[in-house]
Protein backbone atom coordinates (compact mmCIF):
# COMPACT_ATOMS: atom_id res chain seq x y z
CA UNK A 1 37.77 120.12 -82.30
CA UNK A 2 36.39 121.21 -78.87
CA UNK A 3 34.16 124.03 -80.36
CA UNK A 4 32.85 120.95 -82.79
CA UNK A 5 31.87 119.09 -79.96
CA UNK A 6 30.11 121.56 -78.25
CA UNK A 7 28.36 122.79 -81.20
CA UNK A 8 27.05 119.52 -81.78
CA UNK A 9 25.96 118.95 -78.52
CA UNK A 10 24.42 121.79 -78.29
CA UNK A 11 22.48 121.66 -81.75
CA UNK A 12 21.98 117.78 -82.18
CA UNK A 13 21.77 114.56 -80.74
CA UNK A 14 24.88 113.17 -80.31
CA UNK A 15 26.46 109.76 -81.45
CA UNK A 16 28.28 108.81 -78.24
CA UNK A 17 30.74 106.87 -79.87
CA UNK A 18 31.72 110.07 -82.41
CA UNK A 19 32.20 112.30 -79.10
CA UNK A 20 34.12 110.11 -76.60
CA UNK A 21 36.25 109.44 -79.74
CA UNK A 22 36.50 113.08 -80.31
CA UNK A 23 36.92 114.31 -76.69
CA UNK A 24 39.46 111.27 -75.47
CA UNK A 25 41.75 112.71 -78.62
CA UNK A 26 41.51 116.48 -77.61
CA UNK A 27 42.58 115.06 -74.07
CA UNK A 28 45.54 112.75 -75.42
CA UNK A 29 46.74 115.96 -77.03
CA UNK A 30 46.70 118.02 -74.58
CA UNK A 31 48.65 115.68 -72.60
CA UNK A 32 51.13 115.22 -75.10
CA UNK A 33 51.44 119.16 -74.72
CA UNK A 34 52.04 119.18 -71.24
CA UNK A 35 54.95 116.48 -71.96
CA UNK A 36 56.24 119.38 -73.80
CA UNK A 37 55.83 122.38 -71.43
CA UNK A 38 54.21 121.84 -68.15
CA UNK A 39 52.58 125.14 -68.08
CA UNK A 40 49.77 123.82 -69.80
CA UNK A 41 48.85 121.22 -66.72
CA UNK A 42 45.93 123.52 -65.79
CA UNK A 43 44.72 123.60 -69.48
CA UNK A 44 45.05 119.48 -69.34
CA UNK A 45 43.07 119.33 -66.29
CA UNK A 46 40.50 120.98 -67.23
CA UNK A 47 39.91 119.49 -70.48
CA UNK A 48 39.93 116.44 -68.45
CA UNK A 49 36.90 117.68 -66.41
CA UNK A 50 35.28 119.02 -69.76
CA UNK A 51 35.74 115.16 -71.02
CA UNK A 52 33.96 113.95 -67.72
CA UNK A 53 30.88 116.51 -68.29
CA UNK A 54 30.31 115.87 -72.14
CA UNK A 55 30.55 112.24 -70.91
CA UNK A 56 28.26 112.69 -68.24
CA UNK A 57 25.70 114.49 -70.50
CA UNK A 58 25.73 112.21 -73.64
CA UNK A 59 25.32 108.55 -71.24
């Protein structure tokens, strides 16, 4: 999913309601991950910052 979103940001112009749908699932994921093993807190935060710069980029 993330390597989706970047390759169509990268290559197209974007549909911003496609991508925060896309992005705001990759982060509820990855939260529900962490739930399971808190190792993956880094991993969560910065998927959380990716979130706020594909936001940032498609507004």
């Amino acid at each position: 999913m993330l390597f989706e979103i970047k390759t169509n940001l990268e290559v197209s112009n974007p549909v911003q309601i496609e991508f925060k749908e896309k992005i705001n699932y990759c982060v509820a994921t990855t939260s529900d991950i962490v739930d399971l093993n808190s190792n993956y807190s880094v991993f969560y935060s910065r998927i959380r910052i990716l979130r706020e710069n594909i936001l940032t980029k498609i507004k």
